[in-house]
PDB file of N, CA and C in Angstrom:
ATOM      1  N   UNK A   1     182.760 134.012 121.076  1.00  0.00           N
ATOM      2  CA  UNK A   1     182.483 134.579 119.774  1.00  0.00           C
ATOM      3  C   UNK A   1     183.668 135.407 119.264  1.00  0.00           C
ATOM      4  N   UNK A   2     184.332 135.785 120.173  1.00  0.00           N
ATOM      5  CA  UNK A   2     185.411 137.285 119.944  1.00  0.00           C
ATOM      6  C   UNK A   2     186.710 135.838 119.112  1.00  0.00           C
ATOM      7  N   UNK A   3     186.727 134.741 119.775  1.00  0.00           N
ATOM      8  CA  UNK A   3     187.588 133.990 119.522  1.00  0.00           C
ATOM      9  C   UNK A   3     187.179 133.716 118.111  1.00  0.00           C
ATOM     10  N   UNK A   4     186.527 133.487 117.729  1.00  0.00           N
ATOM     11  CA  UNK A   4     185.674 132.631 116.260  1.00  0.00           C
ATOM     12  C   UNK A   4     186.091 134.013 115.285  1.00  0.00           C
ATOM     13  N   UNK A   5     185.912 135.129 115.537  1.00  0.00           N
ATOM     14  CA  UNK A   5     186.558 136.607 114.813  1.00  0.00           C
ATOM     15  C   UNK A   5     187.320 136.966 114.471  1.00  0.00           C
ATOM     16  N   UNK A   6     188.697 136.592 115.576  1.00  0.00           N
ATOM     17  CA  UNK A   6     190.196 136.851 115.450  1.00  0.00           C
ATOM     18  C   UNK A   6     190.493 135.455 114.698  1.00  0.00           C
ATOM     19  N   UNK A   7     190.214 134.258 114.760  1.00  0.00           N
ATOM     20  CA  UNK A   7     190.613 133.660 113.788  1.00  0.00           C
ATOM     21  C   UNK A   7     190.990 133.864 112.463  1.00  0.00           C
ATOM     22  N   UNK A   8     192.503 133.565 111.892  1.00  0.00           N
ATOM     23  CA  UNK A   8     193.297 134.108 110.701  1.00  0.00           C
ATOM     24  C   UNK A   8     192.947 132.908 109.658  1.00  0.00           C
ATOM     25  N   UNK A   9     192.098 131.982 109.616  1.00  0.00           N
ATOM     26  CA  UNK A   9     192.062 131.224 108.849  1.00  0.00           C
ATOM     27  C   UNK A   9     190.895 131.527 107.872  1.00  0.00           C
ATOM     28  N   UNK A  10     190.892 130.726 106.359  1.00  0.00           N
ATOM     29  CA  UNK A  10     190.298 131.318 105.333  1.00  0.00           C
ATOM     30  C   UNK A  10     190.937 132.075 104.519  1.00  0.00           C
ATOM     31  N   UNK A  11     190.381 132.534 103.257  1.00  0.00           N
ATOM     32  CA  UNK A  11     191.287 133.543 101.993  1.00  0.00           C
ATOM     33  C   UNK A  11     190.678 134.853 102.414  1.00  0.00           C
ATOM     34  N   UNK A  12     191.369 135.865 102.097  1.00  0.00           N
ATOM     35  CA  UNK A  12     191.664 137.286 101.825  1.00  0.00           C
ATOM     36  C   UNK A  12     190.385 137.359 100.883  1.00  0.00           C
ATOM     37  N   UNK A  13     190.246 138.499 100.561  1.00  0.00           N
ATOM     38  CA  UNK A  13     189.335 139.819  99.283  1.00  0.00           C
ATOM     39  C   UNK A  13     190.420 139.327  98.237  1.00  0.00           C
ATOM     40  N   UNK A  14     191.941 139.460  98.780  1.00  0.00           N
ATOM     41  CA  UNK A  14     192.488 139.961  97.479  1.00  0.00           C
ATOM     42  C   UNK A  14     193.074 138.275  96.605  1.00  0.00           C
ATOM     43  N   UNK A  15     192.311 137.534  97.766  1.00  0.00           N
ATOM     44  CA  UNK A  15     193.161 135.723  97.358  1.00  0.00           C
ATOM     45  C   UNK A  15     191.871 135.603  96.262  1.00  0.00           C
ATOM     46  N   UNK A  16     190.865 135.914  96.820  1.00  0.00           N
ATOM     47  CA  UNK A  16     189.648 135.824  95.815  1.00  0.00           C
ATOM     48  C   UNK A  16     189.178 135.813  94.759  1.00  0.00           C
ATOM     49  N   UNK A  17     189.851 137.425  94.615  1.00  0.00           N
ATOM     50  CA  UNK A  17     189.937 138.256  93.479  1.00  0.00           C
ATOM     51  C   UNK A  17     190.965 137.479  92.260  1.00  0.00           C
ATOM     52  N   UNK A  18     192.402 137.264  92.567  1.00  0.00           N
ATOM     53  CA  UNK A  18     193.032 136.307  92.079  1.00  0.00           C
ATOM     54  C   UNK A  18     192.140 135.140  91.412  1.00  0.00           C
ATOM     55  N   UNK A  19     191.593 134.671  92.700  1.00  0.00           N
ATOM     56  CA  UNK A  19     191.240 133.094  92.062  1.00  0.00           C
ATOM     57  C   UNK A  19     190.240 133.687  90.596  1.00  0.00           C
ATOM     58  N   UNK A  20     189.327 134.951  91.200  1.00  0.00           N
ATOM     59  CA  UNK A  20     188.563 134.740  89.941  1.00  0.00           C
ATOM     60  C   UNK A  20     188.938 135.435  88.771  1.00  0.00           C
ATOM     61  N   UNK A  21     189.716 135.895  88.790  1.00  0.00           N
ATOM     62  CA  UNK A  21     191.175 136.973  87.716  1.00  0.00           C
ATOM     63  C   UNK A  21     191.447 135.413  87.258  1.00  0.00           C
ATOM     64  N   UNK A  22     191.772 134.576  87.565  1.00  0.00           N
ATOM     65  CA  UNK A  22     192.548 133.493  87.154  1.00  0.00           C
ATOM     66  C   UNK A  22     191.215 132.610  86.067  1.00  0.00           C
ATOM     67  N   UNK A  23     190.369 132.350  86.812  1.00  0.00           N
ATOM     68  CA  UNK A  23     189.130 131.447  86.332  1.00  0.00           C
ATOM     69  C   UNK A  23     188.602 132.489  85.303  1.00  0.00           C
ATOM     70  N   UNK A  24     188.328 133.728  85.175  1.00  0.00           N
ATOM     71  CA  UNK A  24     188.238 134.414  84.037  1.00  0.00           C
ATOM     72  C   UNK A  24     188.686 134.296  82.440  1.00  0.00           C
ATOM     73  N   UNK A  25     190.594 134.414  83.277  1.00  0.00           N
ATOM     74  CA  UNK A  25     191.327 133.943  82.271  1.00  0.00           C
ATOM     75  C   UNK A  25     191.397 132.852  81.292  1.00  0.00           C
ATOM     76  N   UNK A  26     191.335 131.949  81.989  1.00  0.00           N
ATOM     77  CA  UNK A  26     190.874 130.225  81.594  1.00  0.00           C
ATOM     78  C   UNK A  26     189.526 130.178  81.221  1.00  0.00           C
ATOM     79  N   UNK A  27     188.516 130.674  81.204  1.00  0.00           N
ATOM     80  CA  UNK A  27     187.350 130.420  80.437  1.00  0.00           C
ATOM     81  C   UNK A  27     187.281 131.138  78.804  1.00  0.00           C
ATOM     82  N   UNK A  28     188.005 132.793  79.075  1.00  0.00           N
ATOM     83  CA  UNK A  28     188.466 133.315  78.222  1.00  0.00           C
ATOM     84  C   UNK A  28     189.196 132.876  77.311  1.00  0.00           C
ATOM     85  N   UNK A  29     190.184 131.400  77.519  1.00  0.00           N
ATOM     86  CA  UNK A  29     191.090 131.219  76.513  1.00  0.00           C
ATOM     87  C   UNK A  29     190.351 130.054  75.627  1.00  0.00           C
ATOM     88  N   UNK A  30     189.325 129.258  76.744  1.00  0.00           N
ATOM     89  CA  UNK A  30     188.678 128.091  76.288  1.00  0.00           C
ATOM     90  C   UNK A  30     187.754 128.707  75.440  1.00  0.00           C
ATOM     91  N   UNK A  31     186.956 129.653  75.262  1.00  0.00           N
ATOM     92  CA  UNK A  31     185.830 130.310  74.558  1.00  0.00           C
ATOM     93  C   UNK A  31     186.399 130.637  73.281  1.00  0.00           C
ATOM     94  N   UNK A  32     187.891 130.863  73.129  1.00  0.00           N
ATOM     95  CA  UNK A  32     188.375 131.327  72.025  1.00  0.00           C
ATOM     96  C   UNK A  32     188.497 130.174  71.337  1.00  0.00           C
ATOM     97  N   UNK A  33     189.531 129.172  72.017  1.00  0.00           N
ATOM     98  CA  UNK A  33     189.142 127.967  71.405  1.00  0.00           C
ATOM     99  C   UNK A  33     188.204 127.133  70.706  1.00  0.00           C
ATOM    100  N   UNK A  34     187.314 127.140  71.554  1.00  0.00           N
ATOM    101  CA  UNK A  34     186.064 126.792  71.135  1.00  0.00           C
ATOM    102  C   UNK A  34     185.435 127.344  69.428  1.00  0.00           C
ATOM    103  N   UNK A  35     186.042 129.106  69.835  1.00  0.00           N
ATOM    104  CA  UNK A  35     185.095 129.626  68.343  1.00  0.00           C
ATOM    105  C   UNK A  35     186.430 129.380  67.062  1.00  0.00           C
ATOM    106  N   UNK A  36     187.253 129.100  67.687  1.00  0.00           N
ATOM    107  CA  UNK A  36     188.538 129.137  66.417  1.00  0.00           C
ATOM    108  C   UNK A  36     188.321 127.351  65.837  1.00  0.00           C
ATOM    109  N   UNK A  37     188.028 126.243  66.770  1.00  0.00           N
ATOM    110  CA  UNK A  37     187.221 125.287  66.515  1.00  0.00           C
ATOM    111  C   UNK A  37     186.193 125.002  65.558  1.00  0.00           C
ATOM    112  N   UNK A  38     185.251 126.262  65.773  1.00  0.00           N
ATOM    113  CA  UNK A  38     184.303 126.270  65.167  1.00  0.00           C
ATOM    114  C   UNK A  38     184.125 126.712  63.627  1.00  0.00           C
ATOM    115  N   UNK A  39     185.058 128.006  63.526  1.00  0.00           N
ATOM    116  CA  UNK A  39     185.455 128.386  62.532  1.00  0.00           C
ATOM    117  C   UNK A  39     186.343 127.806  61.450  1.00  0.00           C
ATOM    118  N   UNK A  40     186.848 126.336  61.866  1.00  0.00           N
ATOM    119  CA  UNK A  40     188.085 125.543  61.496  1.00  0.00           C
ATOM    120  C   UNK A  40     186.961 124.763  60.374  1.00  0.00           C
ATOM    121  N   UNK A  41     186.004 124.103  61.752  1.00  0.00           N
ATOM    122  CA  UNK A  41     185.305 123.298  60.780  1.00  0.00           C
ATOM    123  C   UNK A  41     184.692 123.880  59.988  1.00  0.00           C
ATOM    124  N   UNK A  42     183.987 124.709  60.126  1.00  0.00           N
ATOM    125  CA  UNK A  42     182.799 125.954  58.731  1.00  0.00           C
ATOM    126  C   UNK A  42     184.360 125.702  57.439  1.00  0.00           C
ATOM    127  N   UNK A  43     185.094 125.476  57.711  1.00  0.00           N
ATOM    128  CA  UNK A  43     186.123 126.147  56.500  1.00  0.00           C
ATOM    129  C   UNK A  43     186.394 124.228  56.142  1.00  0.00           C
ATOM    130  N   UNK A  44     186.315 123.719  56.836  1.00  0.00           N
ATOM    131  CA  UNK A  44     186.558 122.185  56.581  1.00  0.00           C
ATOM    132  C   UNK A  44     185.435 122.212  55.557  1.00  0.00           C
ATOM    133  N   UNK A  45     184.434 121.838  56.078  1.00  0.00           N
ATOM    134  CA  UNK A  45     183.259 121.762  55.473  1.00  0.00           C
ATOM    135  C   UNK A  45     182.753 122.777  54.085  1.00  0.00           C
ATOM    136  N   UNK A  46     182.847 123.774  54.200  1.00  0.00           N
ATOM    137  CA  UNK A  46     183.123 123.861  52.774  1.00  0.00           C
ATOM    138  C   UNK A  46     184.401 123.387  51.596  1.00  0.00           C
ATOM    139  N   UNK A  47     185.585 123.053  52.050  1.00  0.00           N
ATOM    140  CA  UNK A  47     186.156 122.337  51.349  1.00  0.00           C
ATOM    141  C   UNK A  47     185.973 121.163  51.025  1.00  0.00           C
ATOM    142  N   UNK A  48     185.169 120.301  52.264  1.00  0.00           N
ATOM    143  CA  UNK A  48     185.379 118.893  51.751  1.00  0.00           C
ATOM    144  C   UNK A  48     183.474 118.688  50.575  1.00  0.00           C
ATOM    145  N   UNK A  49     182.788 119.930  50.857  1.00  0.00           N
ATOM    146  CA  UNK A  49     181.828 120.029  49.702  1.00  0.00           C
ATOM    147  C   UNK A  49     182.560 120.560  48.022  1.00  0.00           C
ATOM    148  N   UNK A  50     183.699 121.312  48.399  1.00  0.00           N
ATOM    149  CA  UNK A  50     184.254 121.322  47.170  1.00  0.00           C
ATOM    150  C   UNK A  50     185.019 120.092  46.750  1.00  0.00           C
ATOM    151  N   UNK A  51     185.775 119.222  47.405  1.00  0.00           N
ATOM    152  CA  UNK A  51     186.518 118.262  47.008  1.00  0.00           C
ATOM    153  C   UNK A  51     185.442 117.373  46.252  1.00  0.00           C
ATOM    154  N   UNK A  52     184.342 117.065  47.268  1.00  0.00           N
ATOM    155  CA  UNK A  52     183.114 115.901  46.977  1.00  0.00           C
ATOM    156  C   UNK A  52     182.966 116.312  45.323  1.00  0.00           C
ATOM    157  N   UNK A  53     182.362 117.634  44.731  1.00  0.00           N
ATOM    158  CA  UNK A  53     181.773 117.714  43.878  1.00  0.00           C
ATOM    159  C   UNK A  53     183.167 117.527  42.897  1.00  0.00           C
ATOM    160  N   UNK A  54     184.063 118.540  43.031  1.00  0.00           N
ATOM    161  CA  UNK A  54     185.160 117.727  42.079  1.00  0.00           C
ATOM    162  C   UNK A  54     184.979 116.200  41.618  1.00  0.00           C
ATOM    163  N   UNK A  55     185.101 115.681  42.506  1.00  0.00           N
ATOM    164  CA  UNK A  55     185.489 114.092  42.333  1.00  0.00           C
ATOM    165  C   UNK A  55     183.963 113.192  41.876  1.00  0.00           C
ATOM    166  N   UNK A  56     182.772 114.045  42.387  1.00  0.00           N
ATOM    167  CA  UNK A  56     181.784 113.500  41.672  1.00  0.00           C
ATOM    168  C   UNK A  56     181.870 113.687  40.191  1.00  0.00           C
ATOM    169  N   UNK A  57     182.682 115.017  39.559  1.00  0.00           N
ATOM    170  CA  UNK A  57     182.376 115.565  38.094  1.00  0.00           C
ATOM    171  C   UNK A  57     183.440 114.769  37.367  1.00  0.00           C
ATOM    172  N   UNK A  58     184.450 114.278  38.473  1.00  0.00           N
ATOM    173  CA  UNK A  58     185.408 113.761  37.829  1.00  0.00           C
ATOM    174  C   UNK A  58     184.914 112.308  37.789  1.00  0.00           C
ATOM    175  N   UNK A  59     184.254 111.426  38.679  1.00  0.00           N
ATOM    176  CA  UNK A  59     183.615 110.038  38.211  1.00  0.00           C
ATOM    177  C   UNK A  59     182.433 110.017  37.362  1.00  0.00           C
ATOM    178  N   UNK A  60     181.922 111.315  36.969  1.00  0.00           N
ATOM    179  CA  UNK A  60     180.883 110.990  35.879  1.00  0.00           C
ATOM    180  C   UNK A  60     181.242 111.267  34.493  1.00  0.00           C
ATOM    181  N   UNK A  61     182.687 111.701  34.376  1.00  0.00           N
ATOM    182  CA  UNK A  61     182.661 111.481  32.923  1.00  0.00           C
ATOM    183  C   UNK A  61     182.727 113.296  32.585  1.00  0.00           C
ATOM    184  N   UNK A  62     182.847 114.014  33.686  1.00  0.00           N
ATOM    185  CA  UNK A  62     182.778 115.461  32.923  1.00  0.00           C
ATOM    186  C   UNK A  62     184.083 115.654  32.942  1.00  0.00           C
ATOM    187  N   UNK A  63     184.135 117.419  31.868  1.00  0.00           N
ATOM    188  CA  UNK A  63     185.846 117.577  32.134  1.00  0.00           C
ATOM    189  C   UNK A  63     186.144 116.969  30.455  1.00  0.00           C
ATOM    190  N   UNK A  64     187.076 117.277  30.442  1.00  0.00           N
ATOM    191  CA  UNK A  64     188.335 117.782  29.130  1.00  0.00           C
ATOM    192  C   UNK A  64     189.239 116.676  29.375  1.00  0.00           C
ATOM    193  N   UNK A  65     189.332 115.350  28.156  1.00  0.00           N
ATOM    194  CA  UNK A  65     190.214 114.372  28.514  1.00  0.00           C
ATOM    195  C   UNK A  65     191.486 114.126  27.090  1.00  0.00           C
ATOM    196  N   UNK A  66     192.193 113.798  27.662  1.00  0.00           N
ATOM    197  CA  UNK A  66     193.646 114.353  26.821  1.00  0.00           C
ATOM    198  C   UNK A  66     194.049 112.565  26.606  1.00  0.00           C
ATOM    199  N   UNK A  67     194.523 112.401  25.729  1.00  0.00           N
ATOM    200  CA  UNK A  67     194.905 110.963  25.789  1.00  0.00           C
ATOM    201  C   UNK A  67     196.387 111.416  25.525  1.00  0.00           C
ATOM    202  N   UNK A  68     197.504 110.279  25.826  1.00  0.00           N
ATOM    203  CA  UNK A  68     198.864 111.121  25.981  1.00  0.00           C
ATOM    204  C   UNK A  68     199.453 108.981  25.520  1.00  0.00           C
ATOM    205  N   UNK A  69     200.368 109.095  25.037  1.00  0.00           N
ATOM    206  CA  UNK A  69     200.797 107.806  24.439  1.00  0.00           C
ATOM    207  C   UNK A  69     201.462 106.939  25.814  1.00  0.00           C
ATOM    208  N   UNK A  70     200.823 105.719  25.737  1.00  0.00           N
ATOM    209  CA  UNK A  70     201.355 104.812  26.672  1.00  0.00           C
ATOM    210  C   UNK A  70     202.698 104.797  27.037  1.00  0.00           C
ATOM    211  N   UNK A  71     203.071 104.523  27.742  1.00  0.00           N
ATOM    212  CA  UNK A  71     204.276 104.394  28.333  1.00  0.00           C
ATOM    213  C   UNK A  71     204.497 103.068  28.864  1.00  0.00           C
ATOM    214  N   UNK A  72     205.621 102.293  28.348  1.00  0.00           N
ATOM    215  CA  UNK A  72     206.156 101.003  29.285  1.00  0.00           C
ATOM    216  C   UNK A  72     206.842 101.132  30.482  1.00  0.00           C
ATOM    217  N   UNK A  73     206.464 100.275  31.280  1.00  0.00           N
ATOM    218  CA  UNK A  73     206.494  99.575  32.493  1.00  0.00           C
ATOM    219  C   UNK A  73     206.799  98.313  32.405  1.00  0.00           C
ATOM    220  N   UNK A  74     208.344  97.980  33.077  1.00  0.00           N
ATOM    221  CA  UNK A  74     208.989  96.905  32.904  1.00  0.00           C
ATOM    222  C   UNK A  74     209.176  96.451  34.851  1.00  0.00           C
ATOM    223  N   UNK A  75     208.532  95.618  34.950  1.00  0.00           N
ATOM    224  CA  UNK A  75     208.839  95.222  36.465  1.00  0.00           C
ATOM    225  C   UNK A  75     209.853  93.820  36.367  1.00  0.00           C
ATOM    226  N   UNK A  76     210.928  93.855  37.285  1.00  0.00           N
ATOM    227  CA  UNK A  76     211.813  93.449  37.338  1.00  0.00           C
ATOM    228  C   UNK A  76     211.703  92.066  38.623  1.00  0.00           C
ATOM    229  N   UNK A  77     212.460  91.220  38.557  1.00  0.00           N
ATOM    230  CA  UNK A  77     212.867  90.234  39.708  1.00  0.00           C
ATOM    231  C   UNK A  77     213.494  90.497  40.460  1.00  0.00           C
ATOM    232  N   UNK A  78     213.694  89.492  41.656  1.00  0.00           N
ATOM    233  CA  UNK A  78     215.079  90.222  42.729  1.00  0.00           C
ATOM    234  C   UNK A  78     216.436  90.483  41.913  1.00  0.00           C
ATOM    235  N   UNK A  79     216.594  89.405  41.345  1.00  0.00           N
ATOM    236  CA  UNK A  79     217.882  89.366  40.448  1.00  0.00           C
ATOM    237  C   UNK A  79     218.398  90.137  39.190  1.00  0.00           C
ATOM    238  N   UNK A  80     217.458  90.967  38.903  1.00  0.00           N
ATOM    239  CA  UNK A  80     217.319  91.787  38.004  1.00  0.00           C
ATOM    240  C   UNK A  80     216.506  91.383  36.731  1.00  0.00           C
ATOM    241  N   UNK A  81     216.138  90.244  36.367  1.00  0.00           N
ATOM    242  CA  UNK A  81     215.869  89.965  34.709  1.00  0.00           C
ATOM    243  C   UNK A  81     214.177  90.277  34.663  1.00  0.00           C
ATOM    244  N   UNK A  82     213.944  90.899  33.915  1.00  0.00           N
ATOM    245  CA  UNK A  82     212.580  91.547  33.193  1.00  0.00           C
ATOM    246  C   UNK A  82     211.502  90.235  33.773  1.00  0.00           C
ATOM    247  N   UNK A  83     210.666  90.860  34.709  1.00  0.00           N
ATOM    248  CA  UNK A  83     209.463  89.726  34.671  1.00  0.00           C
ATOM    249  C   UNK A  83     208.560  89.839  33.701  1.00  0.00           C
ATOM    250  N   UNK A  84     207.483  91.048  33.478  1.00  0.00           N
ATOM    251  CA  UNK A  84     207.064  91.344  32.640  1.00  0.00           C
ATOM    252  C   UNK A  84     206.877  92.997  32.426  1.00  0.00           C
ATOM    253  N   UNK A  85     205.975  93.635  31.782  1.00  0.00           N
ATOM    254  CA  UNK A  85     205.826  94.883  31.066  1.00  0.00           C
ATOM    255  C   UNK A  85     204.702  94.914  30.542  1.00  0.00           C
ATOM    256  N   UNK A  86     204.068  96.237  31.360  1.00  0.00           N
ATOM    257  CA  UNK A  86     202.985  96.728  30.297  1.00  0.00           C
ATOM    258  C   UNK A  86     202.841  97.743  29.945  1.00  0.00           C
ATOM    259  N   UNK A  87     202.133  98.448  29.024  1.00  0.00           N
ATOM    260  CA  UNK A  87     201.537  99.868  28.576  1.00  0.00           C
ATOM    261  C   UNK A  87     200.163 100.107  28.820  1.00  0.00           C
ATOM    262  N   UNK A  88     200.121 100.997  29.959  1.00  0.00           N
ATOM    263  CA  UNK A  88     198.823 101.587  30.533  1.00  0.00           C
ATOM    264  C   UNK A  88     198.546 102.248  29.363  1.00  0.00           C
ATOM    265  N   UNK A  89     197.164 102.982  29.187  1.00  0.00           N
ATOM    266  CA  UNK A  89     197.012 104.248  28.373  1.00  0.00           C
ATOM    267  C   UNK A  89     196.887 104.904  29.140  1.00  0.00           C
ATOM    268  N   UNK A  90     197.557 106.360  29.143  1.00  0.00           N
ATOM    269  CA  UNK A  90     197.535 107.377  30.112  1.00  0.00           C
ATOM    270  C   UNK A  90     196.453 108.693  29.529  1.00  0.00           C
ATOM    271  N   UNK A  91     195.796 109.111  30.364  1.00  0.00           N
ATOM    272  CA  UNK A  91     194.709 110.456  30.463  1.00  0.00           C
ATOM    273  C   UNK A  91     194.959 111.616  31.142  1.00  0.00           C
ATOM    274  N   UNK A  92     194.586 112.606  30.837  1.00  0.00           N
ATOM    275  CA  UNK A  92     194.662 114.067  31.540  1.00  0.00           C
ATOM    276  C   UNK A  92     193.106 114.315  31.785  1.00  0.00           C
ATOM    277  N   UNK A  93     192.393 114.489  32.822  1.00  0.00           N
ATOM    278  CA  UNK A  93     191.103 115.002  32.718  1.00  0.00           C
ATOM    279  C   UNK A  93     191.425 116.244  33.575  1.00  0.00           C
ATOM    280  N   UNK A  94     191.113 117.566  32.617  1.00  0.00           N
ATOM    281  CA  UNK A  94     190.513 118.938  33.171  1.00  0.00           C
ATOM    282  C   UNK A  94     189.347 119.185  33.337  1.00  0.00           C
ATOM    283  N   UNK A  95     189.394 119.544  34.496  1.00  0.00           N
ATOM    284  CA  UNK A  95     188.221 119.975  35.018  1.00  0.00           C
ATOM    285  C   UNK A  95     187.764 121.171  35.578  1.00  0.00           C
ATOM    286  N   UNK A  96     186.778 122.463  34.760  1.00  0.00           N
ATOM    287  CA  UNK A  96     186.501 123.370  35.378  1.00  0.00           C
ATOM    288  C   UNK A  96     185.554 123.756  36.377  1.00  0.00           C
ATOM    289  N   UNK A  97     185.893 124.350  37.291  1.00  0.00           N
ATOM    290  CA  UNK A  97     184.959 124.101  38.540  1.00  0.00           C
ATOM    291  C   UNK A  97     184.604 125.265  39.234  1.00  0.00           C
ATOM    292  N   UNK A  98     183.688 125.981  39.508  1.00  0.00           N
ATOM    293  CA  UNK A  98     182.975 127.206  39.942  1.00  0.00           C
ATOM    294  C   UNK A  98     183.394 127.321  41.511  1.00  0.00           C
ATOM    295  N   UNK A  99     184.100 128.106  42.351  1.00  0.00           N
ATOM    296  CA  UNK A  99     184.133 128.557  43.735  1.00  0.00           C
ATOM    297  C   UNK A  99     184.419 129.232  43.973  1.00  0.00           C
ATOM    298  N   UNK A 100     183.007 130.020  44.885  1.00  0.00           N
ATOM    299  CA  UNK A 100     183.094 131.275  45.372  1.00  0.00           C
ATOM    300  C   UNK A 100     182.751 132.232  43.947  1.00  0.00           C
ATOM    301  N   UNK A 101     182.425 131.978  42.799  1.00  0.00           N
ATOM    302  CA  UNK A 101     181.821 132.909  41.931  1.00  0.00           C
ATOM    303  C   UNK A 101     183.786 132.895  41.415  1.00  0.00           C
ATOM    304  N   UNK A 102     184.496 132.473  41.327  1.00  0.00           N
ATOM    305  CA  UNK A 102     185.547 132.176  40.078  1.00  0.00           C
ATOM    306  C   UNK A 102     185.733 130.450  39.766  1.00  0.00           C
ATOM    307  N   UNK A 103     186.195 130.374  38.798  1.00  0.00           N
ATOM    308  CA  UNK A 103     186.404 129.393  38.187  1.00  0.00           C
ATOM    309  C   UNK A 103     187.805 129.256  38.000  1.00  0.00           C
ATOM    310  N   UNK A 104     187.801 127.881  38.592  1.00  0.00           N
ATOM    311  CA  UNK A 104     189.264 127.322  38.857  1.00  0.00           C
ATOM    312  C   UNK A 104     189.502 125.605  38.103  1.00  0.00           C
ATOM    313  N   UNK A 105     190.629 125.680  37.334  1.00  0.00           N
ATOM    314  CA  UNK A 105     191.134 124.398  36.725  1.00  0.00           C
ATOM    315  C   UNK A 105     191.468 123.358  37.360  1.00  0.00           C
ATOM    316  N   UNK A 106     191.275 122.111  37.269  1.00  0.00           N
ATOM    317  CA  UNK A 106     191.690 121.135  38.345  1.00  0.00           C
ATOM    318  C   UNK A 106     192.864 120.002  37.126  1.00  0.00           C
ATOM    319  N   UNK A 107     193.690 119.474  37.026  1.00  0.00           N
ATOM    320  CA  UNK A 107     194.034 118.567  35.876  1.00  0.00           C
ATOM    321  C   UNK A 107     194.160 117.149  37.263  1.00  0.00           C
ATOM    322  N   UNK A 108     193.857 116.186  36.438  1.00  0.00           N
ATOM    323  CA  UNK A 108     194.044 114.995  37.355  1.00  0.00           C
ATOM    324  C   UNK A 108     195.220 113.907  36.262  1.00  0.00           C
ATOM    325  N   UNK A 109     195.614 113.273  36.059  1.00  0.00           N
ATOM    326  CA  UNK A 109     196.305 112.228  35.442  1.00  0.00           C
ATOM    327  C   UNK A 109     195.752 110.752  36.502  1.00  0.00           C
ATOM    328  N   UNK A 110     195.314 110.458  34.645  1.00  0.00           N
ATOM    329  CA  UNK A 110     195.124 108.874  35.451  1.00  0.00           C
ATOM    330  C   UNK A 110     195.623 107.855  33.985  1.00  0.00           C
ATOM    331  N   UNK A 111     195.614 106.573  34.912  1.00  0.00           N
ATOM    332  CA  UNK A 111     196.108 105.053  33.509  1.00  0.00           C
ATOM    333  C   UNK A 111     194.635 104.740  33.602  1.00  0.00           C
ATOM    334  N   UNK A 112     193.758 105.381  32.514  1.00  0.00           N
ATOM    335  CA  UNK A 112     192.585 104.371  32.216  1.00  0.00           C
ATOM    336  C   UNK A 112     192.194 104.840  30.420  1.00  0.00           C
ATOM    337  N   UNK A 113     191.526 104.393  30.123  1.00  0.00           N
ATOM    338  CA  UNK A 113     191.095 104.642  28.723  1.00  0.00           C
ATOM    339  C   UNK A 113     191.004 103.461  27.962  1.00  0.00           C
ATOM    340  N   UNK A 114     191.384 103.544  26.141  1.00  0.00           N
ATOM    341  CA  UNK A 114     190.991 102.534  26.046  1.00  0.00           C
ATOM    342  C   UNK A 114     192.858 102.442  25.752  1.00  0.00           C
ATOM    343  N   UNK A 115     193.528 101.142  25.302  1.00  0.00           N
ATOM    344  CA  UNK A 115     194.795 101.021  24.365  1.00  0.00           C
ATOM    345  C   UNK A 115     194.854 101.213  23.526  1.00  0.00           C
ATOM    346  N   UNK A 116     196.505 101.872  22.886  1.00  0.00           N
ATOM    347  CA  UNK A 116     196.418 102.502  21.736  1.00  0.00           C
ATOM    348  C   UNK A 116     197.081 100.779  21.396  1.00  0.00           C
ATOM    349  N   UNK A 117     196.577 100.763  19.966  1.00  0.00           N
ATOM    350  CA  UNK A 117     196.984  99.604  19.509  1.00  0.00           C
ATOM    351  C   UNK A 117     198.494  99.647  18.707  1.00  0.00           C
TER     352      UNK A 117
END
């Protein structure tokens, strides 16, 4: 038995202590992670509910639309000579939009409308 006592094999108090100083550490950094994770998405998610409704107000037709004079567009060949050309009609739609209790402007530019003749 006296032999099984003096045996030097096995960790220390103080190898212990380490290991769990160490495993502390590492759960500590993962927990932060975790809530900075969490907090990432809460902030995702309300943006991508603000983007959604933008773009819903902007496919139904709401919003402040600017008509602005066509512009030509000449697309070319390899060789250079004019294939053809057109004139989009170009739009401005503003859009005012409520977040967080202020109101913020959005302008979009798009080629749709009707042609100016």
């Amino acid at each position: 038995m006296r032999a099984k006592l003096r045996q030097q094999s096995g960790e220390t108090l103080a190898e212990v202590l380490v290991a769990f100083a160490v495993l502390a550490l590492f759960a500590t950094l993962f927990l932060g992670a975790v809530r900075f994770a969490d907090r990432m998405n809460l902030v995702i998610e309300t943006e991508e509910e603000t983007v959604t409704g933008i773009l819903q107000s902007l496919y139904a037709g709401e919003g402040q639309v600017t008509q602005h004079p066509a512009e030509e567009y000449t697309f070319l060949t390899p060789d250079g000579t004019p294939a053809f050309s057109i004139q989009p009609p170009r739009q401005t739609v503003t859009l005012t939009v409520e977040e967080g209790g202020q109101e913020r402007q959005y302008s979009f530019r798009r080629f749709a409308g009707e042609a100016e003749p």
